[in-house]
PDB file of N, CA and C in Angstrom:
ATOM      1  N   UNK A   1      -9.234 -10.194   1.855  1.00  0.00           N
ATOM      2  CA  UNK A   1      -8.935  -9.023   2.628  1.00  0.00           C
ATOM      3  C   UNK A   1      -9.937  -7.933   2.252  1.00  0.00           C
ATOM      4  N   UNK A   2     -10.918  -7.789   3.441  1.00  0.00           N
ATOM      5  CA  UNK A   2     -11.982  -6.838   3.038  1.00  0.00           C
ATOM      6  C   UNK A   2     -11.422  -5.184   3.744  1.00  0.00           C
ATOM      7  N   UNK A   3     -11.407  -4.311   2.953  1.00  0.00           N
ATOM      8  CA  UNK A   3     -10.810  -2.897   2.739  1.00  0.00           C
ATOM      9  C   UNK A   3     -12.358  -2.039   3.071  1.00  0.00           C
ATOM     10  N   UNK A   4     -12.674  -1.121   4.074  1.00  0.00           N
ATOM     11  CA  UNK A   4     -12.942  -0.550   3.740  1.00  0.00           C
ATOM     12  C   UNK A   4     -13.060   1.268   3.445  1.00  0.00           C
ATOM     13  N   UNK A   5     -13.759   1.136   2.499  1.00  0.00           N
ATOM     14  CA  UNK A   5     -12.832   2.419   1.433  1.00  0.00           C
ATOM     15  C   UNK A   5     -13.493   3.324   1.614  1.00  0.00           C
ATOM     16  N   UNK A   6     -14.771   3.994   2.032  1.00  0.00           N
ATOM     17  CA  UNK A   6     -15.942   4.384   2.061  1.00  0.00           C
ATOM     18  C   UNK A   6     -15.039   5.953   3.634  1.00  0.00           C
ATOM     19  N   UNK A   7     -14.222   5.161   4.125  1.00  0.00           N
ATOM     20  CA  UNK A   7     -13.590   6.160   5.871  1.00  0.00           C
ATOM     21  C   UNK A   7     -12.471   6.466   5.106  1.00  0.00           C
ATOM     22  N   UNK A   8     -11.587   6.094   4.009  1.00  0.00           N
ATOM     23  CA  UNK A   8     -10.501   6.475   3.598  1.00  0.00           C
ATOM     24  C   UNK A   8     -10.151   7.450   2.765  1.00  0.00           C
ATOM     25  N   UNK A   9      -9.041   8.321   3.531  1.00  0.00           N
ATOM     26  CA  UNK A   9      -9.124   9.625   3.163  1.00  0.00           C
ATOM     27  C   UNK A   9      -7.928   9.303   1.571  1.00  0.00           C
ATOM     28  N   UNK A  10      -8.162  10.173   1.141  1.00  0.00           N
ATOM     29  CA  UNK A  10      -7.205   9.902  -0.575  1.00  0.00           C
ATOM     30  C   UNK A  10      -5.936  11.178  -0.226  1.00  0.00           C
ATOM     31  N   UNK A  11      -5.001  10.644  -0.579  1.00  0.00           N
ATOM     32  CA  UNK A  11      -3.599  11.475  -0.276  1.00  0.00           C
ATOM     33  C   UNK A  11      -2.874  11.272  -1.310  1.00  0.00           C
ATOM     34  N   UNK A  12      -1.996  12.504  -1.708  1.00  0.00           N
ATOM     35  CA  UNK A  12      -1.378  12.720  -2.694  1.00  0.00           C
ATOM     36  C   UNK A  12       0.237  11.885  -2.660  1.00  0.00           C
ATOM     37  N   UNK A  13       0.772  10.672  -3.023  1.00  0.00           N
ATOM     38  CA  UNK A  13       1.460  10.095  -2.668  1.00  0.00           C
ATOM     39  C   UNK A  13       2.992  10.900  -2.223  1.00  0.00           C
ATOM     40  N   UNK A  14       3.007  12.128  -3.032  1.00  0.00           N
ATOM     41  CA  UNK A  14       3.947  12.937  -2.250  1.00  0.00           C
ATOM     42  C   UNK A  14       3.902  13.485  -1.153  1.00  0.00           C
ATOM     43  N   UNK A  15       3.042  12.895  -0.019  1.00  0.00           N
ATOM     44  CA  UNK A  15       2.706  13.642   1.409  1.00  0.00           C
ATOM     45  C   UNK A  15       2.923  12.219   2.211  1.00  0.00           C
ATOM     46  N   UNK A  16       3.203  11.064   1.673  1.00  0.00           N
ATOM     47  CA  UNK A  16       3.410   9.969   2.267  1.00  0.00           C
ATOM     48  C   UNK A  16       5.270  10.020   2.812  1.00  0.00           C
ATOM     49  N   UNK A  17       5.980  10.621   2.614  1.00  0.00           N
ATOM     50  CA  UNK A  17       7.264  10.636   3.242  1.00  0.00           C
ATOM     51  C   UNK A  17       7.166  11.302   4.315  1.00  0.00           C
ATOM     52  N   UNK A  18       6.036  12.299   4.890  1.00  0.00           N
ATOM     53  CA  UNK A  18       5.540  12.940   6.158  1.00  0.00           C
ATOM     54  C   UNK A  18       4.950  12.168   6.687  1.00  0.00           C
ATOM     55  N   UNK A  19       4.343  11.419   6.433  1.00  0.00           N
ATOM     56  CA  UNK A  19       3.635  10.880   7.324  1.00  0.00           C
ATOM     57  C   UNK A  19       4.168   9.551   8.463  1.00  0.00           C
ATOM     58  N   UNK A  20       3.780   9.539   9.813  1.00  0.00           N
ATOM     59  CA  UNK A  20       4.412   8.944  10.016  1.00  0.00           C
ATOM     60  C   UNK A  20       3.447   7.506  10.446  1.00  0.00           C
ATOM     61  N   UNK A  21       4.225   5.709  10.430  1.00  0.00           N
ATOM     62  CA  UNK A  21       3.848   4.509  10.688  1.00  0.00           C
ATOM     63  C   UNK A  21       3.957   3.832  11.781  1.00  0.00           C
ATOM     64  N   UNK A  22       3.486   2.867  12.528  1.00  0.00           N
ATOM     65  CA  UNK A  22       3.285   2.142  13.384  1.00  0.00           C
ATOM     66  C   UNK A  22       4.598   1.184  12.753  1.00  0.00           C
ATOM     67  N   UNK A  23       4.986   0.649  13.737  1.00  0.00           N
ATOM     68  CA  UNK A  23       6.099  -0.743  14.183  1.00  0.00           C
ATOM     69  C   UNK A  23       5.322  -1.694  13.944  1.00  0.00           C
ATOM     70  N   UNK A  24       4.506  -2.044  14.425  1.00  0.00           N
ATOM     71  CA  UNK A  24       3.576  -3.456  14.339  1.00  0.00           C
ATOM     72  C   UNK A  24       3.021  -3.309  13.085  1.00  0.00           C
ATOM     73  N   UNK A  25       2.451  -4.459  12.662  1.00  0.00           N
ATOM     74  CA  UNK A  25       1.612  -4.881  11.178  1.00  0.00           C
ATOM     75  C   UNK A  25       0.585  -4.107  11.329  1.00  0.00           C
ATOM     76  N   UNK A  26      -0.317  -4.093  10.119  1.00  0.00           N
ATOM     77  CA  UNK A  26      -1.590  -3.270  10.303  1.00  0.00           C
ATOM     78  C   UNK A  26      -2.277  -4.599  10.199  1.00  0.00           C
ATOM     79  N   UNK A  27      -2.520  -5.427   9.682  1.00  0.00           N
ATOM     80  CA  UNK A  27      -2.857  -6.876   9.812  1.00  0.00           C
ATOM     81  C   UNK A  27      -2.375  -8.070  10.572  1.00  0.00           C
ATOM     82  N   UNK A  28      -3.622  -8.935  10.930  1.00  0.00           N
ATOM     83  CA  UNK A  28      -3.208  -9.273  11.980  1.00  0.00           C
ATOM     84  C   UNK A  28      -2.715 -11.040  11.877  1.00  0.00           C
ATOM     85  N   UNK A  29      -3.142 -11.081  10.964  1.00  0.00           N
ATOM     86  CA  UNK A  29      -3.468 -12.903  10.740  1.00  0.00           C
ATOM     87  C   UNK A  29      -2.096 -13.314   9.352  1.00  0.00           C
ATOM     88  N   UNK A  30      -1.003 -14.357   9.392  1.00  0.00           N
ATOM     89  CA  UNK A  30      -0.310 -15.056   8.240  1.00  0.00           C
ATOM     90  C   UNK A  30      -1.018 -14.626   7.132  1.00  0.00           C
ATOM     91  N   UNK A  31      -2.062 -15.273   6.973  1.00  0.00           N
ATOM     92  CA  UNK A  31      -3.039 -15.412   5.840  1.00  0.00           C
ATOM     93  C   UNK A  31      -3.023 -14.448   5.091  1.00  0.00           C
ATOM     94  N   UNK A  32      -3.116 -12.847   5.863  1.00  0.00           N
ATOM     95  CA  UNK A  32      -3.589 -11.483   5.550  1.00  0.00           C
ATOM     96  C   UNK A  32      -2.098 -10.709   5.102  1.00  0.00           C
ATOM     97  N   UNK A  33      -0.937 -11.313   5.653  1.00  0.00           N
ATOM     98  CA  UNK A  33       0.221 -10.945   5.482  1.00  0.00           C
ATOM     99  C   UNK A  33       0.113 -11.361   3.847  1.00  0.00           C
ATOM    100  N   UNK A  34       0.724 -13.128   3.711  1.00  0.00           N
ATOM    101  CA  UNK A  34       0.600 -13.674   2.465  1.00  0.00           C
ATOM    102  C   UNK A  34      -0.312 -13.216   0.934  1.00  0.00           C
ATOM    103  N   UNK A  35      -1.526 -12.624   1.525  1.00  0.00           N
ATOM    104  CA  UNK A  35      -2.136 -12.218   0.469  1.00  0.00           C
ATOM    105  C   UNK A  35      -1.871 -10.892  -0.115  1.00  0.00           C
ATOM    106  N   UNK A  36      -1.252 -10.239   1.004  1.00  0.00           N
ATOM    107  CA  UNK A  36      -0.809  -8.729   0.633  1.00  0.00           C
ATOM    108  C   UNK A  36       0.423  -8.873  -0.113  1.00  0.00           C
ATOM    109  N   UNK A  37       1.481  -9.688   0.645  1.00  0.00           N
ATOM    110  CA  UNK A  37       2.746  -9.827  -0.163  1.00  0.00           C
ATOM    111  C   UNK A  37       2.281 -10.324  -1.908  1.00  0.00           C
ATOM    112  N   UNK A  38       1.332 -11.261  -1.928  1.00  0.00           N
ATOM    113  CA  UNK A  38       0.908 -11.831  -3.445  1.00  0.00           C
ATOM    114  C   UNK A  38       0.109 -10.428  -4.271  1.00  0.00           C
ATOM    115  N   UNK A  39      -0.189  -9.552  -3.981  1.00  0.00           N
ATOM    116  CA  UNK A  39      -1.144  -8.225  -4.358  1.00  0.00           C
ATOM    117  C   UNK A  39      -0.110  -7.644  -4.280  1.00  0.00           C
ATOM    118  N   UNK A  40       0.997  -7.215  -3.248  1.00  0.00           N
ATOM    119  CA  UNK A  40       1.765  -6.533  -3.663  1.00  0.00           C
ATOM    120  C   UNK A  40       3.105  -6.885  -5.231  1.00  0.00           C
ATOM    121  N   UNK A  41       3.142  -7.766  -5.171  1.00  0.00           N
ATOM    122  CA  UNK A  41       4.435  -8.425  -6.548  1.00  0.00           C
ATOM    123  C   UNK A  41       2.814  -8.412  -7.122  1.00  0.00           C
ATOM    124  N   UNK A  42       1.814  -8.630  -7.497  1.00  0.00           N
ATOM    125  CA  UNK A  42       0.892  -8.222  -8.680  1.00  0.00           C
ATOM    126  C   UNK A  42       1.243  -6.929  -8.962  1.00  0.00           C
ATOM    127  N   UNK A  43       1.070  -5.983  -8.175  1.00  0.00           N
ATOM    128  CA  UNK A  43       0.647  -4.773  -8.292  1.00  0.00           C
ATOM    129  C   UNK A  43       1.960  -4.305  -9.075  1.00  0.00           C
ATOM    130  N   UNK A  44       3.139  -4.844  -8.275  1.00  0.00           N
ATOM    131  CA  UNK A  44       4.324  -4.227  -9.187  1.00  0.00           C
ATOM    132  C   UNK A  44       4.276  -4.859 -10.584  1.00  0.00           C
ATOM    133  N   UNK A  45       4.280  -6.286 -10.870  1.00  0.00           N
ATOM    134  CA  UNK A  45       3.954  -6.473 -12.508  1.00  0.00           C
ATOM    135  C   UNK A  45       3.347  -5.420 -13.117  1.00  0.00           C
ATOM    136  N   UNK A  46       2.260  -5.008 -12.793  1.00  0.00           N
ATOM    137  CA  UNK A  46       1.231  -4.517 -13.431  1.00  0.00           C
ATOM    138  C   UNK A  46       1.414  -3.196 -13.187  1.00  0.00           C
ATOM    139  N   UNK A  47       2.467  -2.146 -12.561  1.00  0.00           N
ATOM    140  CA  UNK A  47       2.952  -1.138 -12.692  1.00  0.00           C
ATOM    141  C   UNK A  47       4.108  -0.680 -13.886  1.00  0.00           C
ATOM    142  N   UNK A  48       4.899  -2.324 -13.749  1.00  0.00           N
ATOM    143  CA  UNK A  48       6.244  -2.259 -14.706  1.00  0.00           C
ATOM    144  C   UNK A  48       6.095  -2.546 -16.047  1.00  0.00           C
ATOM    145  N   UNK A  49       5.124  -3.822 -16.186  1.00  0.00           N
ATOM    146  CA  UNK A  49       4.623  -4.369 -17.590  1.00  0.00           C
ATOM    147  C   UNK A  49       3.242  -3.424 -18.242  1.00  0.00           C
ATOM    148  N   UNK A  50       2.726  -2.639 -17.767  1.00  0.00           N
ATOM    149  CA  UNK A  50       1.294  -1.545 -17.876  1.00  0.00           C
ATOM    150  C   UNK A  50       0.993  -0.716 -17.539  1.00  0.00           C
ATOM    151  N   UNK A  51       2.255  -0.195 -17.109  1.00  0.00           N
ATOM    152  CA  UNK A  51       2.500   1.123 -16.330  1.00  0.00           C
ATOM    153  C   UNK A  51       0.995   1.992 -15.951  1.00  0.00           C
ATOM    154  N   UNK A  52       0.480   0.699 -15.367  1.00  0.00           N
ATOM    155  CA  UNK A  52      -1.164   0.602 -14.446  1.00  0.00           C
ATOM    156  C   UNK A  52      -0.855   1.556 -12.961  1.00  0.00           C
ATOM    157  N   UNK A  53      -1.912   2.128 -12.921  1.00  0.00           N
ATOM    158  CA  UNK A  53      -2.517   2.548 -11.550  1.00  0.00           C
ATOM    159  C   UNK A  53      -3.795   1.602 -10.696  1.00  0.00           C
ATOM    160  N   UNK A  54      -3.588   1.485  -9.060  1.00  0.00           N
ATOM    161  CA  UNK A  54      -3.816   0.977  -8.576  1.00  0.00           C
ATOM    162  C   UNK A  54      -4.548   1.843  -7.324  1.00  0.00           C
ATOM    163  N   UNK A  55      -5.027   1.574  -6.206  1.00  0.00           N
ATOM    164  CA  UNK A  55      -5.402   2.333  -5.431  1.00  0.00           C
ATOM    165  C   UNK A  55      -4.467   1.363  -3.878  1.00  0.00           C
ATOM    166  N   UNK A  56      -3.759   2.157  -3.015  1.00  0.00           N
ATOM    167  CA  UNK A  56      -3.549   1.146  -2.346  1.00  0.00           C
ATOM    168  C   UNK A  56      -3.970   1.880  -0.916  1.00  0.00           C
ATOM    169  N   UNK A  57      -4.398   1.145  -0.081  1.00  0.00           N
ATOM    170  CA  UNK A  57      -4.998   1.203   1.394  1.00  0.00           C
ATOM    171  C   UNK A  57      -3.717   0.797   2.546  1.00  0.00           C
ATOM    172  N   UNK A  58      -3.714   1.833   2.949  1.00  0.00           N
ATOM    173  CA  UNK A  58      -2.765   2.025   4.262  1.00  0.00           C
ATOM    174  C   UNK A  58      -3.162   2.828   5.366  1.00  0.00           C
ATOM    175  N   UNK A  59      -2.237   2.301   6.608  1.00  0.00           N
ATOM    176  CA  UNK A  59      -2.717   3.072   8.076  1.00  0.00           C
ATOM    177  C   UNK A  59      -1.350   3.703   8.592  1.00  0.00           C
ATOM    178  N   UNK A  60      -2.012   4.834   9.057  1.00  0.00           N
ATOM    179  CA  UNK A  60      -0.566   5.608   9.754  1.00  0.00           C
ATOM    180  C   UNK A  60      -0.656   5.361  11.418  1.00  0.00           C
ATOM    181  N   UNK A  61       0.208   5.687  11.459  1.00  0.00           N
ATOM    182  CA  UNK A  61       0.783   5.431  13.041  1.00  0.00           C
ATOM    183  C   UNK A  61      -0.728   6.212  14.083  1.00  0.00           C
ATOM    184  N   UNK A  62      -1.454   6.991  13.575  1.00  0.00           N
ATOM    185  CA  UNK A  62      -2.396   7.498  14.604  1.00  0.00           C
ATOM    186  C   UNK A  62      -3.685   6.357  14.336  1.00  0.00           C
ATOM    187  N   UNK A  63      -3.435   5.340  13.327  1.00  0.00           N
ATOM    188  CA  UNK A  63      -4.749   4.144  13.146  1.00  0.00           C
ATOM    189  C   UNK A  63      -6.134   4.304  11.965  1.00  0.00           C
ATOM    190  N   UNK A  64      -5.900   6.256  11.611  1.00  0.00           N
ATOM    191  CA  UNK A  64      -6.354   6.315  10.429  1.00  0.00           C
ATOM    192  C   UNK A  64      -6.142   5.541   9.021  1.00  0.00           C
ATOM    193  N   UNK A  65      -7.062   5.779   8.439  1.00  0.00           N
ATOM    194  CA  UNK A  65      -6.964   4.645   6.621  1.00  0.00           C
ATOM    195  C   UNK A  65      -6.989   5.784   5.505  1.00  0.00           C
ATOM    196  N   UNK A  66      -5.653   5.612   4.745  1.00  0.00           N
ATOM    197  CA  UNK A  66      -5.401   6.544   3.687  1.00  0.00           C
ATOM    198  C   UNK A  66      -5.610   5.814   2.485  1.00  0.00           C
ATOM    199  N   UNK A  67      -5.737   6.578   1.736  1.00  0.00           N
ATOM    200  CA  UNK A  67      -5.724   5.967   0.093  1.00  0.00           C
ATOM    201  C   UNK A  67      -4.633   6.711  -0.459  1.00  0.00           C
ATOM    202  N   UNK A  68      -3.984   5.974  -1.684  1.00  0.00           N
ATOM    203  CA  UNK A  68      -3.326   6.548  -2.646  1.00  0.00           C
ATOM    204  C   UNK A  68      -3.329   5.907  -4.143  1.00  0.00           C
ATOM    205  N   UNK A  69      -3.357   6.529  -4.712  1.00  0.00           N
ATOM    206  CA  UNK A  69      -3.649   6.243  -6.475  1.00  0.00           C
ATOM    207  C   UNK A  69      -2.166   6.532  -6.773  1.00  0.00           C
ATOM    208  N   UNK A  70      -1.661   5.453  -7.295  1.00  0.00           N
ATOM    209  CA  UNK A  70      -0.387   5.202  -8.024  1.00  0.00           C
ATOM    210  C   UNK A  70       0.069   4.267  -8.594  1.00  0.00           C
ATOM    211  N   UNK A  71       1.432   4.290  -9.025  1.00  0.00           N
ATOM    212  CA  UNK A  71       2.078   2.863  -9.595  1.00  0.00           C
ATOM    213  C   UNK A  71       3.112   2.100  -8.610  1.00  0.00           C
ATOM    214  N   UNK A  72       3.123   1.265  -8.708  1.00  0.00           N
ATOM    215  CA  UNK A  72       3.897   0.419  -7.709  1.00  0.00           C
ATOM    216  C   UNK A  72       5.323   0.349  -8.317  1.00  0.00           C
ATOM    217  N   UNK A  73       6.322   0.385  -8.231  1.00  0.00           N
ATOM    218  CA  UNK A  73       7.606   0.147  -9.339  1.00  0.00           C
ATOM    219  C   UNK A  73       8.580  -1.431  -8.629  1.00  0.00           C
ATOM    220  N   UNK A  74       8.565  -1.426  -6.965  1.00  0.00           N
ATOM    221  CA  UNK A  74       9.054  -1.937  -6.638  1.00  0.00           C
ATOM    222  C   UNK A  74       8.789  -2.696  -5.487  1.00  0.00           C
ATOM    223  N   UNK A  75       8.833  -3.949  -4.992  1.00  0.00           N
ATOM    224  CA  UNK A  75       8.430  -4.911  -3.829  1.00  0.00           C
ATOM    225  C   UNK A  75       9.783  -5.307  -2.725  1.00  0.00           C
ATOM    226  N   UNK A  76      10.352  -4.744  -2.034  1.00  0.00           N
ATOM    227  CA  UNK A  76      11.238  -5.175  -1.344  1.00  0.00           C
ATOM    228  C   UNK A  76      10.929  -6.111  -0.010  1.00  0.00           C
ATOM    229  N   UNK A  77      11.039  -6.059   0.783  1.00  0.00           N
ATOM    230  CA  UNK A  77      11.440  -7.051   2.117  1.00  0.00           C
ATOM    231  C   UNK A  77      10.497  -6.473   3.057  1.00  0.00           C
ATOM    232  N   UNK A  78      10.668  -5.003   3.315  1.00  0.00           N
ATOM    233  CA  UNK A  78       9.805  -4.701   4.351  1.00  0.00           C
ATOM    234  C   UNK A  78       8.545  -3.010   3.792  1.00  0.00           C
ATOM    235  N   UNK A  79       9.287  -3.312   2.825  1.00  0.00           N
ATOM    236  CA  UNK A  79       8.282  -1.755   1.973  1.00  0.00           C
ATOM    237  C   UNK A  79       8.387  -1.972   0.581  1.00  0.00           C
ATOM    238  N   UNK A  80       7.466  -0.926  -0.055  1.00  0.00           N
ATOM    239  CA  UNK A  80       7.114  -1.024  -1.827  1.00  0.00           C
ATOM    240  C   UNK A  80       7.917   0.458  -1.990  1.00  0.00           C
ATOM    241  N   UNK A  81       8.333   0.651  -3.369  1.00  0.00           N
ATOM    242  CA  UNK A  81       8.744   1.837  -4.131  1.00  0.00           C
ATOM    243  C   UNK A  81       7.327   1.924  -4.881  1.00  0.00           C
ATOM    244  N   UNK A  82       7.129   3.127  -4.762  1.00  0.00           N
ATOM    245  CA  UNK A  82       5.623   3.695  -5.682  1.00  0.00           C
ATOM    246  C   UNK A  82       6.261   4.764  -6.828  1.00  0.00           C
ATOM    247  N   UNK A  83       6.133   5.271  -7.712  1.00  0.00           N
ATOM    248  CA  UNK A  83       5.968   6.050  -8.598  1.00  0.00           C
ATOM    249  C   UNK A  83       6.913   6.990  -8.607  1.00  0.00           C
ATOM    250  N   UNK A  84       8.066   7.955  -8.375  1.00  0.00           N
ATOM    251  CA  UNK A  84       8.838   8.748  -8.127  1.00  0.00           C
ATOM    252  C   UNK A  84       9.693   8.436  -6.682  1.00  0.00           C
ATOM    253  N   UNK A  85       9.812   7.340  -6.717  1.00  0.00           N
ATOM    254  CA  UNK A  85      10.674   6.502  -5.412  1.00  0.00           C
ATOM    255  C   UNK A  85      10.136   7.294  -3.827  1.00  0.00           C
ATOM    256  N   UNK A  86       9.149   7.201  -4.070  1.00  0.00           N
ATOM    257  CA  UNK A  86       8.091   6.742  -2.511  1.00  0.00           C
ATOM    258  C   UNK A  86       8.190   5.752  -2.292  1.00  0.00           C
ATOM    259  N   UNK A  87       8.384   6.047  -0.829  1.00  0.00           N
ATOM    260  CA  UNK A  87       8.169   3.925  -0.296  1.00  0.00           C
ATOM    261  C   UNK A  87       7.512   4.205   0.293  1.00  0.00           C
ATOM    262  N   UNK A  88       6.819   3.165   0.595  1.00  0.00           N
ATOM    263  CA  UNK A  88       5.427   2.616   1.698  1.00  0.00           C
ATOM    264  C   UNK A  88       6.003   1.499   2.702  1.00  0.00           C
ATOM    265  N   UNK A  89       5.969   1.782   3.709  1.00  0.00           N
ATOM    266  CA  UNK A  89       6.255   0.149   4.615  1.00  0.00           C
ATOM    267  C   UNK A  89       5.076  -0.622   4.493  1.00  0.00           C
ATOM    268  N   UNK A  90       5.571  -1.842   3.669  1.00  0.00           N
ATOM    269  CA  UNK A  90       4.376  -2.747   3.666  1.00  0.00           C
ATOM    270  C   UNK A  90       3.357  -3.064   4.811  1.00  0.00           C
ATOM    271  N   UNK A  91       3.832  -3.342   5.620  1.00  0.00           N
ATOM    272  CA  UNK A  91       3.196  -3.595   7.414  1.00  0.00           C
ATOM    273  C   UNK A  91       2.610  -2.694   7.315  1.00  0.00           C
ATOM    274  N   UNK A  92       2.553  -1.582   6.785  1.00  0.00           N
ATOM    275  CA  UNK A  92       1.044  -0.404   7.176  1.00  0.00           C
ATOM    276  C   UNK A  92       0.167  -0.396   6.049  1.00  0.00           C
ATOM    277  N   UNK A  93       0.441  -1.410   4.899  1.00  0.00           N
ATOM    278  CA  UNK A  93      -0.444  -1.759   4.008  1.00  0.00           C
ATOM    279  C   UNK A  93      -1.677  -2.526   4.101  1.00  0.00           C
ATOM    280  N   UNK A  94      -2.959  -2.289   4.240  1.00  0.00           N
ATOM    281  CA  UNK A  94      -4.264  -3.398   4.317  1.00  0.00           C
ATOM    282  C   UNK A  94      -4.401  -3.573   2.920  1.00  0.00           C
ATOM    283  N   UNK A  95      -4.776  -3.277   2.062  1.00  0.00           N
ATOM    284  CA  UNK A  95      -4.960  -3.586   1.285  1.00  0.00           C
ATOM    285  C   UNK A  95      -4.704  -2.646  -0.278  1.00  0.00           C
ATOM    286  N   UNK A  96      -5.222  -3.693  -1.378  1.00  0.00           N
ATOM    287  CA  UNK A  96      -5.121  -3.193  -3.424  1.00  0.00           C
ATOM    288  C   UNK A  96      -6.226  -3.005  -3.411  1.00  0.00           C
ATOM    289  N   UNK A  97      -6.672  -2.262  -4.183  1.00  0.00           N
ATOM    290  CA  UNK A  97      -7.976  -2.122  -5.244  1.00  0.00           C
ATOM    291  C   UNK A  97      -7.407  -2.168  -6.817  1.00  0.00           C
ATOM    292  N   UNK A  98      -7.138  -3.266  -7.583  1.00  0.00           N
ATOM    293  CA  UNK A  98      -6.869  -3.525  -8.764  1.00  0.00           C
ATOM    294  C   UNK A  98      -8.428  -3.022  -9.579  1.00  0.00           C
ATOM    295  N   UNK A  99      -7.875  -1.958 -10.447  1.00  0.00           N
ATOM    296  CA  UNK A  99      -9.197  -1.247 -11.807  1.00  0.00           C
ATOM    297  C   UNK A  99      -8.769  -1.508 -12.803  1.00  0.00           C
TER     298      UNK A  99
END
């Protein structure tokens, strides 16, 4: 899953409960789903066991690409818990940058 990071604006993960998401996936292919779900349960290990920061790549409902620098705490069904119980809907997730 190639990200790119270079158009993505960086947002303070407390401005992500304003913002609003698309219904449909931001990805389009099984493959791209599967690898995100496997990056996402990484990302939470490596939030809970290393209380690690990550960079994660998402799209909002207008098709722009945000960044956010945080910890992941939690992987549910259709969204992640980040750092002070932010959720992200996974489906508007493209991609990790693991540092």
């Amino acid at each position: 899953m190639q990200v790119v990071t270079q158009s993505a604006e960086t947002v303070a993960k407390e401005t992500i409960p304003t913002l609003r998401f698309r219904p449909e996936d931001a990805l389009l292919t099984p493959a791209e789903r599967q690898v995100r779900r496997f990056d996402a349960e990484r990302a939470c290990a490596l939030g809970n066991n290393y209380h690690g920061k990550l960079d994660i790549y998402f799209q909002t409902a207008d098709g722009s690409l945000k960044r956010v620098q945080t910890t992941v705490w939690a992987v549910h069904e259709t969204y992640i818990t980040l750092k002070a119980g932010v959720v992200l809907p996974l489906n508007a997730i493209v991609g990790f940058d693991f540092y």
